[in-house]
C-alpha atoms as a PDB file:
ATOM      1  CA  UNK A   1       0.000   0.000   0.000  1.00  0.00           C
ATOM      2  CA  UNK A   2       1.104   3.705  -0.786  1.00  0.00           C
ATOM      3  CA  UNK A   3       0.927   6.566   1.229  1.00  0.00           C
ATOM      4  CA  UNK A   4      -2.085   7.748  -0.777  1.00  0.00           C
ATOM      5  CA  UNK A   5      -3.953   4.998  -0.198  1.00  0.00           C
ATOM      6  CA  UNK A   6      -2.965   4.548   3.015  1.00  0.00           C
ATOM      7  CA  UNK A   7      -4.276   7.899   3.873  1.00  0.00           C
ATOM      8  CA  UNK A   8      -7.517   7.391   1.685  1.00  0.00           C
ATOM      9  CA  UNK A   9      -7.785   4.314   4.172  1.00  0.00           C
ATOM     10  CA  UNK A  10      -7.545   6.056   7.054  1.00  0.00           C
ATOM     11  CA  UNK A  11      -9.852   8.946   6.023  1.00  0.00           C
ATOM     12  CA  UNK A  12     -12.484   5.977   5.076  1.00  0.00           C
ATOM     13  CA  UNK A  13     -12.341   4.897   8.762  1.00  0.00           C
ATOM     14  CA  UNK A  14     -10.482   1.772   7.711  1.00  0.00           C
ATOM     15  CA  UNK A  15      -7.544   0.040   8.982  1.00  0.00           C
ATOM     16  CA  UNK A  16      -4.167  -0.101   8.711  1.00  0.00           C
ATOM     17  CA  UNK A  17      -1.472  -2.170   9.766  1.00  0.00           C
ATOM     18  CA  UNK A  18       1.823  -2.405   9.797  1.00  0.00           C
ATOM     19  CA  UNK A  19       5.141  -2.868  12.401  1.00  0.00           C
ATOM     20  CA  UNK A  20       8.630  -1.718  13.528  1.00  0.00           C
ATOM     21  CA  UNK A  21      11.657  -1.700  11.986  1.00  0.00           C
ATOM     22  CA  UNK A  22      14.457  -1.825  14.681  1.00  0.00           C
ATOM     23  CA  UNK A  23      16.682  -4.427  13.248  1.00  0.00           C
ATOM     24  CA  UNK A  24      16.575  -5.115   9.399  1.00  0.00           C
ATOM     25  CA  UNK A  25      19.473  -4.198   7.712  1.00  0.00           C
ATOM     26  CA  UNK A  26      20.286  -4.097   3.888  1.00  0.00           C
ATOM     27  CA  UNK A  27      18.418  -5.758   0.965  1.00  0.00           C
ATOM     28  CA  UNK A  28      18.000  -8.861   1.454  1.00  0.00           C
ATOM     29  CA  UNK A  29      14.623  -8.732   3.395  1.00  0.00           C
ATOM     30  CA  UNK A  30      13.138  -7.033   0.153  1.00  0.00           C
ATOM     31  CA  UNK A  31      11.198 -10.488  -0.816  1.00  0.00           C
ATOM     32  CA  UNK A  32      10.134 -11.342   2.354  1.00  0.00           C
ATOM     33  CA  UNK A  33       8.330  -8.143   3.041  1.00  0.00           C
ATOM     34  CA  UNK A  34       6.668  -7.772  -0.820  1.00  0.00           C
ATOM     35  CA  UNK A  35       5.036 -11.380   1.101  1.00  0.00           C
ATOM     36  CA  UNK A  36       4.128  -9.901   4.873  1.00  0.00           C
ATOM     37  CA  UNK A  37       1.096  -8.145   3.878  1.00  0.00           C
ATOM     38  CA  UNK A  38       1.946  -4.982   5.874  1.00  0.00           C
ATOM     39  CA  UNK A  39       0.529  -1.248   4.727  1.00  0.00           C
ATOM     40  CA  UNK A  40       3.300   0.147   6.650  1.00  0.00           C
ATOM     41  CA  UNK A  41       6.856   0.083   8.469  1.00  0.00           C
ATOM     42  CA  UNK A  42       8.206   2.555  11.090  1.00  0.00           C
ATOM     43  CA  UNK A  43      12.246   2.593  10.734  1.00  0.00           C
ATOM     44  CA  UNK A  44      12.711   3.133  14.184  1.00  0.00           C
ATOM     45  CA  UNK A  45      16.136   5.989  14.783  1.00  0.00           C
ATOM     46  CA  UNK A  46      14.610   7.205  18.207  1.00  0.00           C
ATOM     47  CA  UNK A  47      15.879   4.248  20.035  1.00  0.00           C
ATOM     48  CA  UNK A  48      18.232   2.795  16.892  1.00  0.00           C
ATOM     49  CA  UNK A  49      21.510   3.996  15.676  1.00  0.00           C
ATOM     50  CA  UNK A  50      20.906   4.226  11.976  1.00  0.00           C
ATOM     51  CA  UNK A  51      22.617   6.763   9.714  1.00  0.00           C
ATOM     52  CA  UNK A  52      21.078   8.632   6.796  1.00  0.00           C
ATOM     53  CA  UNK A  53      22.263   6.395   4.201  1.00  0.00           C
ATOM     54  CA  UNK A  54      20.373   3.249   5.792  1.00  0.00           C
ATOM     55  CA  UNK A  55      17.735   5.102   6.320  1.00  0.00           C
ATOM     56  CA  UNK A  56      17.143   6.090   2.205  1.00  0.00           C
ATOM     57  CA  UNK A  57      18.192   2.455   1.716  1.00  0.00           C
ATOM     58  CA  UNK A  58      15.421   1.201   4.064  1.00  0.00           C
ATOM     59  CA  UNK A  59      13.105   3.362   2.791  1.00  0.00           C
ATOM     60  CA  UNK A  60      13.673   1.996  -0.840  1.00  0.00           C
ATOM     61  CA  UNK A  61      13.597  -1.380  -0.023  1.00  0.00           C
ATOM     62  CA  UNK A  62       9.794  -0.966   2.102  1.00  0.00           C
ATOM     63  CA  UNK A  63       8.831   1.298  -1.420  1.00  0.00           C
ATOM     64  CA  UNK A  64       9.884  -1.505  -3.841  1.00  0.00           C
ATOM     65  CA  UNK A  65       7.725  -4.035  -1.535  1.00  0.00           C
ATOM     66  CA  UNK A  66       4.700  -2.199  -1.838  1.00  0.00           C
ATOM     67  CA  UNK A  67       4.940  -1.052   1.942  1.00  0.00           C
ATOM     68  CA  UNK A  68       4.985   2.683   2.748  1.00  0.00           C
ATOM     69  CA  UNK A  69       7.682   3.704   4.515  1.00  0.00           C
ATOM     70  CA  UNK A  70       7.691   6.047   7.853  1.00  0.00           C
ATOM     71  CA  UNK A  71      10.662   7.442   9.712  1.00  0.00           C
ATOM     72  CA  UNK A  72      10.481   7.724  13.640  1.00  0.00           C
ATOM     73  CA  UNK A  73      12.943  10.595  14.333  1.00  0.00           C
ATOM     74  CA  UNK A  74      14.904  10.874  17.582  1.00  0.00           C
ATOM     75  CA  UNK A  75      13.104  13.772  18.884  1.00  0.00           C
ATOM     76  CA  UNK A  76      10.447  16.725  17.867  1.00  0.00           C
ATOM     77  CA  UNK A  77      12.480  19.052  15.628  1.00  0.00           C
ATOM     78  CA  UNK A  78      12.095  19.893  12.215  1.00  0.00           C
ATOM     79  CA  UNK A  79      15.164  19.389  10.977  1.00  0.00           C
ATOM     80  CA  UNK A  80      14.701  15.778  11.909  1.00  0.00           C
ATOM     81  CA  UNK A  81      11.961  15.411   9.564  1.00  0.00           C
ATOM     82  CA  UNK A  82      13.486  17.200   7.133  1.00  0.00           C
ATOM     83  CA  UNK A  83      16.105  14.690   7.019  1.00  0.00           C
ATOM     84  CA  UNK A  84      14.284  12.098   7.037  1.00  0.00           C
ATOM     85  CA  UNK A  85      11.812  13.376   4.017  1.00  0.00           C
ATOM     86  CA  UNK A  86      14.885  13.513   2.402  1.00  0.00           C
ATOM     87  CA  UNK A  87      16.080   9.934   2.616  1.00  0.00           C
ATOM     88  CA  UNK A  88      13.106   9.369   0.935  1.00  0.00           C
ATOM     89  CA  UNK A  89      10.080   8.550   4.007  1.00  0.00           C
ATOM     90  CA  UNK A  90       6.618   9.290   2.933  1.00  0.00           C
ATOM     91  CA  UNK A  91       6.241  10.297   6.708  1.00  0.00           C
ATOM     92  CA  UNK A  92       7.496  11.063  10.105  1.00  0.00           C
ATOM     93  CA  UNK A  93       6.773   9.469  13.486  1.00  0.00           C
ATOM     94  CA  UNK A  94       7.436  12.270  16.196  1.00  0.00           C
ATOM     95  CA  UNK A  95       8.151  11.302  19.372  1.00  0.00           C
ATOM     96  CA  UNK A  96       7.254  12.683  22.847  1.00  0.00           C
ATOM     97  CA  UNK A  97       5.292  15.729  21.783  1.00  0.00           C
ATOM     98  CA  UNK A  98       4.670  18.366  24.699  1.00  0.00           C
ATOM     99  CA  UNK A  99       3.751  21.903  23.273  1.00  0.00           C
ATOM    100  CA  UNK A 100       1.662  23.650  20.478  1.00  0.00           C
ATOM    101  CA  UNK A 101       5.297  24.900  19.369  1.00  0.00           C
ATOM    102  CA  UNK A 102       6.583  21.631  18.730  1.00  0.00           C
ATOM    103  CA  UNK A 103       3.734  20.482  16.547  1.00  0.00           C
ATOM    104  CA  UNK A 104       3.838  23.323  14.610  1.00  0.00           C
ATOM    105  CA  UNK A 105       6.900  23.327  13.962  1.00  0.00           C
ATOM    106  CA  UNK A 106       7.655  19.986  12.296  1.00  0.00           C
ATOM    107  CA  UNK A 107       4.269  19.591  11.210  1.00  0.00           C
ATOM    108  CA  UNK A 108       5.151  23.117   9.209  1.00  0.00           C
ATOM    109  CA  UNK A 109       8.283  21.096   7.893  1.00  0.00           C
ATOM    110  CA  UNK A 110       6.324  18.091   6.836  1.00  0.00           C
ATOM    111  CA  UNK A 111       4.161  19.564   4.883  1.00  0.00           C
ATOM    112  CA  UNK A 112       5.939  22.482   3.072  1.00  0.00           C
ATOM    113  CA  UNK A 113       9.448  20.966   3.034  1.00  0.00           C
ATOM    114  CA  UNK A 114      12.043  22.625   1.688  1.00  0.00           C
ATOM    115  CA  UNK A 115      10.289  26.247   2.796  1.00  0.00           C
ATOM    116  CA  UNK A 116      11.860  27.266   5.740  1.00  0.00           C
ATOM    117  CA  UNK A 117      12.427  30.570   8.161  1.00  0.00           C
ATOM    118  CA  UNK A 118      10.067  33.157   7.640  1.00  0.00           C
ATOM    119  CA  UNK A 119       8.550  31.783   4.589  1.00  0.00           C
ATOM    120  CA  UNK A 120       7.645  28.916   6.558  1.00  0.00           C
ATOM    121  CA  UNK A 121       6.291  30.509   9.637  1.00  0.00           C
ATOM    122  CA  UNK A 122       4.208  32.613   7.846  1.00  0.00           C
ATOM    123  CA  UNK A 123       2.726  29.285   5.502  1.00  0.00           C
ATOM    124  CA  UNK A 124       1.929  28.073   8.984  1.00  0.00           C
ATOM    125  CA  UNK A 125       0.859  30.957  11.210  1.00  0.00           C
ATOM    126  CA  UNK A 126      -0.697  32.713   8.573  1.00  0.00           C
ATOM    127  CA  UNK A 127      -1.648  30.802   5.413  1.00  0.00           C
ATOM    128  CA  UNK A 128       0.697  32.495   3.614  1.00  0.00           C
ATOM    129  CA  UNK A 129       2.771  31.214   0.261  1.00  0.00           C
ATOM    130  CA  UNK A 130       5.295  32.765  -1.617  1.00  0.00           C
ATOM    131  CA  UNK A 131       2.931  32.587  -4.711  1.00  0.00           C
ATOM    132  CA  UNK A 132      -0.020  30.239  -5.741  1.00  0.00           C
ATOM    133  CA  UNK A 133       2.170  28.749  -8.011  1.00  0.00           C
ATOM    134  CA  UNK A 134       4.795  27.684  -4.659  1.00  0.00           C
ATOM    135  CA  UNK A 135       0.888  26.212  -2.936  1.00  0.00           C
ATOM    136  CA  UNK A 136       0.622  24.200  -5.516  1.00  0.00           C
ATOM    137  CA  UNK A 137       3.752  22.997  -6.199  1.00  0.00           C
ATOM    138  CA  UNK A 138       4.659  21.941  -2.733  1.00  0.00           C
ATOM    139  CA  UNK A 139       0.761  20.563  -1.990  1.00  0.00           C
ATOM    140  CA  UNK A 140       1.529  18.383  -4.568  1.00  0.00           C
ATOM    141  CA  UNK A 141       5.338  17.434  -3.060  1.00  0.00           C
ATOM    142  CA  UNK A 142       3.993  16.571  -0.115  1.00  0.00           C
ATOM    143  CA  UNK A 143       0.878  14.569  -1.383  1.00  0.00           C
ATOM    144  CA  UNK A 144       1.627  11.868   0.583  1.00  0.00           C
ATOM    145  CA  UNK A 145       3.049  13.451   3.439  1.00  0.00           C
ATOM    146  CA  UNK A 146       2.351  11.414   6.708  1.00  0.00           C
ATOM    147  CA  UNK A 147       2.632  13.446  10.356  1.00  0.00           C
ATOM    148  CA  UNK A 148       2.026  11.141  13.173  1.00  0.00           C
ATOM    149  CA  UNK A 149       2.248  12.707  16.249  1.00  0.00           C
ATOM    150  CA  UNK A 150       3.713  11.099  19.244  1.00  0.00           C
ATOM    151  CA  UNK A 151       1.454  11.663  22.887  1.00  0.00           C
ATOM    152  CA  UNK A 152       3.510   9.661  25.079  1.00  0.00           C
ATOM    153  CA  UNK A 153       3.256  11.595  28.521  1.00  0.00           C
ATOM    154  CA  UNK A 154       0.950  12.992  31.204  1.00  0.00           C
ATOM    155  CA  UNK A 155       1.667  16.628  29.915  1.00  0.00           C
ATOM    156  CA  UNK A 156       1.300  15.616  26.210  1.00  0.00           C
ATOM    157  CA  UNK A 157      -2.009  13.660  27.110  1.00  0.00           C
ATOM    158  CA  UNK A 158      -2.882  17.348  29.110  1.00  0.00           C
ATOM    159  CA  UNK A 159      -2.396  19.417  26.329  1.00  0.00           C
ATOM    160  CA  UNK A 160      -3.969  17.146  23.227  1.00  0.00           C
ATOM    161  CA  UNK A 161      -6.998  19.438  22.888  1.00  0.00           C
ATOM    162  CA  UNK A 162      -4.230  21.972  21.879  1.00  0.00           C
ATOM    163  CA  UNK A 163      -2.655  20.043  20.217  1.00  0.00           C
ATOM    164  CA  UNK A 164      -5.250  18.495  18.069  1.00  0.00           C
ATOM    165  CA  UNK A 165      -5.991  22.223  17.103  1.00  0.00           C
ATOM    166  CA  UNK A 166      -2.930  21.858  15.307  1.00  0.00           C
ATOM    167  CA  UNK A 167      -3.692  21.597  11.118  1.00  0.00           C
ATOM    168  CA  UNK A 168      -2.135  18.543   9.164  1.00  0.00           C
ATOM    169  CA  UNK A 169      -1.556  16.074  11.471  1.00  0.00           C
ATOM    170  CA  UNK A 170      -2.370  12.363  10.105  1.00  0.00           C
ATOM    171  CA  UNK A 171      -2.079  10.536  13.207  1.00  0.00           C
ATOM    172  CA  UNK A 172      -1.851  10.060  16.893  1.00  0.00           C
ATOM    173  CA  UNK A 173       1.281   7.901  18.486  1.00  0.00           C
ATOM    174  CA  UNK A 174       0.749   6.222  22.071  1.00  0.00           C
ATOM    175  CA  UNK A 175       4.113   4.691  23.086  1.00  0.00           C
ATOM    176  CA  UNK A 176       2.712   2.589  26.346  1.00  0.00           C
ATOM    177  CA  UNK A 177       6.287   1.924  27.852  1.00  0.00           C
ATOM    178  CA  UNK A 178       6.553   5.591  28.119  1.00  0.00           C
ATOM    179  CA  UNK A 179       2.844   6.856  29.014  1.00  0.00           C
ATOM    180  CA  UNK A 180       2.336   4.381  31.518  1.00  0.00           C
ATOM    181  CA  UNK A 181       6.357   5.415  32.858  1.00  0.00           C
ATOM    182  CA  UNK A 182       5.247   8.898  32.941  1.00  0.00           C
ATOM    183  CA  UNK A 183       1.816   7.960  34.955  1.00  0.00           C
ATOM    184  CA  UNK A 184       3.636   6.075  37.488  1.00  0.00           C
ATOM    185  CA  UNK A 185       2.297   2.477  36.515  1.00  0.00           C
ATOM    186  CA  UNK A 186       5.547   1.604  34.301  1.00  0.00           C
ATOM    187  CA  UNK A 187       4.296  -1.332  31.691  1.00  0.00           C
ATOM    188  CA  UNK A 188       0.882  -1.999  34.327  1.00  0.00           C
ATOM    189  CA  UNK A 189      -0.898  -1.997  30.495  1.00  0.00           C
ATOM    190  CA  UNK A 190      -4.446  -3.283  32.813  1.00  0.00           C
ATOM    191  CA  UNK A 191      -4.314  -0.536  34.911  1.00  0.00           C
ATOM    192  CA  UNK A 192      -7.423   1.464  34.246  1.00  0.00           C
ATOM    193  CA  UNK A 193      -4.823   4.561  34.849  1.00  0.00           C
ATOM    194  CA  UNK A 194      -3.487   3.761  31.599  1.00  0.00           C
ATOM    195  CA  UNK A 195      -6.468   1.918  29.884  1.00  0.00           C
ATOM    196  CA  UNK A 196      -8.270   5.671  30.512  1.00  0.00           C
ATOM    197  CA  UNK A 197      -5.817   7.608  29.168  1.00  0.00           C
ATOM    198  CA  UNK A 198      -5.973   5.256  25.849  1.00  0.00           C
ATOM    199  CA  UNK A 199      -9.571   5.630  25.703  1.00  0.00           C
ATOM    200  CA  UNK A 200      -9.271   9.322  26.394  1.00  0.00           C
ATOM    201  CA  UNK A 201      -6.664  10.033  23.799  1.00  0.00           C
ATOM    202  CA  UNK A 202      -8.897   7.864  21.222  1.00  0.00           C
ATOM    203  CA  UNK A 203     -12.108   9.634  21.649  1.00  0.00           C
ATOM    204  CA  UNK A 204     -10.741  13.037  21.047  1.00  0.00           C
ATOM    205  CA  UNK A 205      -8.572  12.258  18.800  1.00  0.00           C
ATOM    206  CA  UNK A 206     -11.286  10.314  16.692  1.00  0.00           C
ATOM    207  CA  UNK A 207     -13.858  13.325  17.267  1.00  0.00           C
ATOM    208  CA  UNK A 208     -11.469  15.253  15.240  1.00  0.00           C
ATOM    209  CA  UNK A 209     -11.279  12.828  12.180  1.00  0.00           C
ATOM    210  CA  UNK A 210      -7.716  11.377  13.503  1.00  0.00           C
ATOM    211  CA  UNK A 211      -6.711   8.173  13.834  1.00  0.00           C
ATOM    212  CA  UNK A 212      -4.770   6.819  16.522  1.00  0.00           C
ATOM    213  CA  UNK A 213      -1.324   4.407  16.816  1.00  0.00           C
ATOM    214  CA  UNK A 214      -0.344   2.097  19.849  1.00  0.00           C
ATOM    215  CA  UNK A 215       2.661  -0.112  19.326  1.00  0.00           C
ATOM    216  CA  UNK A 216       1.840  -3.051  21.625  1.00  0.00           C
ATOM    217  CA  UNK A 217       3.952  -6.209  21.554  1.00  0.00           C
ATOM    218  CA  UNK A 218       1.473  -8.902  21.756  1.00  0.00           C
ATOM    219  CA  UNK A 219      -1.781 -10.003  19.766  1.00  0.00           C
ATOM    220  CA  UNK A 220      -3.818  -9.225  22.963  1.00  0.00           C
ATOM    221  CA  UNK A 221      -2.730  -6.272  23.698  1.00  0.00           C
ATOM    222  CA  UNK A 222      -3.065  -5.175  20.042  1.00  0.00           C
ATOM    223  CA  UNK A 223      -6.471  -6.712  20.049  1.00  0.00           C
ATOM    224  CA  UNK A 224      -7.269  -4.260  22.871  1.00  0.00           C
ATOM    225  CA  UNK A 225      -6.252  -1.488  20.960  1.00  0.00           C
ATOM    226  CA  UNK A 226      -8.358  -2.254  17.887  1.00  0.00           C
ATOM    227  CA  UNK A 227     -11.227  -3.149  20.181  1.00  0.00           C
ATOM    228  CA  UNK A 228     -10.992   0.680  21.649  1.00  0.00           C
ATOM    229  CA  UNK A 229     -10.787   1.924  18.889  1.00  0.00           C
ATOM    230  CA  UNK A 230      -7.254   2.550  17.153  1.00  0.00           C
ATOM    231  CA  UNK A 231      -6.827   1.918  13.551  1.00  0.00           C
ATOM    232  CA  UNK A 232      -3.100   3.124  12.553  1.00  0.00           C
ATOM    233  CA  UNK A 233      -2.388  -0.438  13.761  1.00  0.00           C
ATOM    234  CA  UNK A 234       1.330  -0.768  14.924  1.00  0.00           C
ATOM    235  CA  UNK A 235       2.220  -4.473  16.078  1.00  0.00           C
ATOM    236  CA  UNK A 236       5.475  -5.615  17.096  1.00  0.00           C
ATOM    237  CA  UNK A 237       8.637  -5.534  15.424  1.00  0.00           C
ATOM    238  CA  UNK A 238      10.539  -7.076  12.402  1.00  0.00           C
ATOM    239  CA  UNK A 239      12.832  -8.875  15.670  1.00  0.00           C
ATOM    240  CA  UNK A 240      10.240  -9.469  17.668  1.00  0.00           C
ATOM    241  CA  UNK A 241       7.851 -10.908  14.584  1.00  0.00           C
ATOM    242  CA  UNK A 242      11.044 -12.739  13.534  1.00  0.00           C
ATOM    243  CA  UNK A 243      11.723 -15.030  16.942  1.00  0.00           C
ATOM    244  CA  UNK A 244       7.709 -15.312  18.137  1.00  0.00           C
ATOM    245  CA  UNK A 245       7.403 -17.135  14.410  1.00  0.00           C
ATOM    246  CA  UNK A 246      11.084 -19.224  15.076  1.00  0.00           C
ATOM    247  CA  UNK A 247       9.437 -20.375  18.407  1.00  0.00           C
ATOM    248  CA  UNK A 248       6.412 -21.379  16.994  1.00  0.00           C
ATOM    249  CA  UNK A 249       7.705 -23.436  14.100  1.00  0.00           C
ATOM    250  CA  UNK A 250      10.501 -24.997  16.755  1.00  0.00           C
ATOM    251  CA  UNK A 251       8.170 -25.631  18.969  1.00  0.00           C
ATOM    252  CA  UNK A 252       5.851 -27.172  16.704  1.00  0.00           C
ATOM    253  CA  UNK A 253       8.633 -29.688  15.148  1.00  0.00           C
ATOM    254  CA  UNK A 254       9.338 -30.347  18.702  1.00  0.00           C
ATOM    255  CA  UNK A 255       6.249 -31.320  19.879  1.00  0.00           C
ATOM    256  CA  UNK A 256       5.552 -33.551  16.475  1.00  0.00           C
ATOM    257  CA  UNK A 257       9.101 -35.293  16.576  1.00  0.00           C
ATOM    258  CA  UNK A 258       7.983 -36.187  20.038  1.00  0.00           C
ATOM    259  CA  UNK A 259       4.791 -37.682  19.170  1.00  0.00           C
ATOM    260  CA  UNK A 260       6.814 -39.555  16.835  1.00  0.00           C
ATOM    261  CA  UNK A 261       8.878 -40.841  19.224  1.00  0.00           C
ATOM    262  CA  UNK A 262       6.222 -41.798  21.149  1.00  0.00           C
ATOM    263  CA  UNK A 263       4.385 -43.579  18.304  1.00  0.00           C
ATOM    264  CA  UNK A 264       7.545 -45.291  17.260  1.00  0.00           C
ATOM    265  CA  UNK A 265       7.933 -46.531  20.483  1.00  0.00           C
ATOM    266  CA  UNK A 266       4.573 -48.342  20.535  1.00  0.00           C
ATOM    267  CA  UNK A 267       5.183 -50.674  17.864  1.00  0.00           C
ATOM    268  CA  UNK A 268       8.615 -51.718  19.713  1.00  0.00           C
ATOM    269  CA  UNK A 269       8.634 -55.354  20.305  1.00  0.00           C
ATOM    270  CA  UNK A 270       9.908 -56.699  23.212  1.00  0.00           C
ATOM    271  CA  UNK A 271      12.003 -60.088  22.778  1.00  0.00           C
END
């Protein structure tokens, strides 16, 4: 899926789905995820060390596959989306989003990348192009522009109504290691502290036509986040994904070559 469609999706009420991308390296994962059926990947260079050239190689890769690919930047500056719009991401993840400012500001980038300084302040504060011909030019640029915005503590979850204020954002990010850190219930994911913050952060953010993204870890706990209502679907990671379906298979051959052990030593005759 493109970014197009994947926002055509979105703004449908549909679904999404897609996972993180904090190990995969090089090229040679390009068949295997043309076959995985995701809509998206986050390249994850918040909590991974990756430079700019993997990142425009990683980016390439998910585009050849059919999957459209989305840049989590280290922190809430533009001129870490800017960087990472130019290695080629149809969209940013921002992290840890506190103020009006912040949003603006790489929101602003996002969408009217490579304008910047006053021009850009003024395209955001006031409207305001260099020319209609400079609208149209970078409306079209940024035609598949993706701004996901990341509410991951009690202040961000404080200030979303602000926040949500904000024009052009695409999506809303819950990281649940960090909210539930920052409420004082680190990882307590049943804690109906953190399970009303979820369902808080969902129904505004819905009521404003924007969908929401929590990256849980397990099919429950991603089940629960469909079932209140996100639909930017986030599950797991490419390591993650990778040894849950190695134990599975293992465990499978395991428990068949012992059954077959078992049956084999049934029809052992004794002399």
């Amino acid at each position: 899926m493109d970014a197009v469609q994947l926002k055509e999706t979105l703004n449908g009420g549909g679904h999404v789905f897609g996972c993180m991308i904090s190990s995969m390296q090089g090229i040679r994962f390009q068949g295997a995820l043309a076959g995985s059926t995701l809509d998206f990947a986050i390249i994850d260079t918040e909590h991974g060390s990756r430079d700019r050239t993997e990142n425009q190689l990683l980016c390439m890769v998910l585009r050849q596959a059919g999957i459209t690919p989305i840049i989590r930047v280290p922190i809430p500056k533009s001129e870490w989306v800017a960087m990472a719009l130019d290695a080629g991401a149809a969209g940013v993840l921002v992290p840890y989003c506190e103020t009006v400012e912040e949003v603006q500001a790489v929101v602003a980038t996002a969408k009217w990348h490579p304008l910047k300084g006053e021009y850009l302040i003024r395209a955001v504060t006031e409207g305001v192009l260099p020319s209609d011909t400079s609208k149209e030019y970078l409306e079209n640029r940024h035609r598949e522009s993706i701004v996901i915005i990341g509410i991951e503590s009690v202040p961000g979850h404080q200030n979303l109504d602000n926040i949500l204020d904000v024009d052009g954002i695409d999506g809303i990010f819950i990281g649940p290691n960090d909210m539930s850190t920052s409420l004082g219930i680190p990882d307590d994911y049943t804690n109906e502290k953190y399970t009303d913050v979820l369902k808080d952060i969902i129904a505004k953010s819905s009521a404003r036509g924007v969908p929401v993204m929590i990256h849980q870890q397990t099919i429950d706990t991603s089940a629960t986040a469909i079932k209140l209502g996100a639909r930017f679907i986030m599950h797991s990671s490419d390591a993650r994904l990778m040894q849950t379906a190695m134990q599975d298979h293992m465990n499978q051959l395991r428990e068949i070559a012992g059954a077959t052990k078992a049956a084999a030593g049934d029809h052992v005759e004794t002399v």
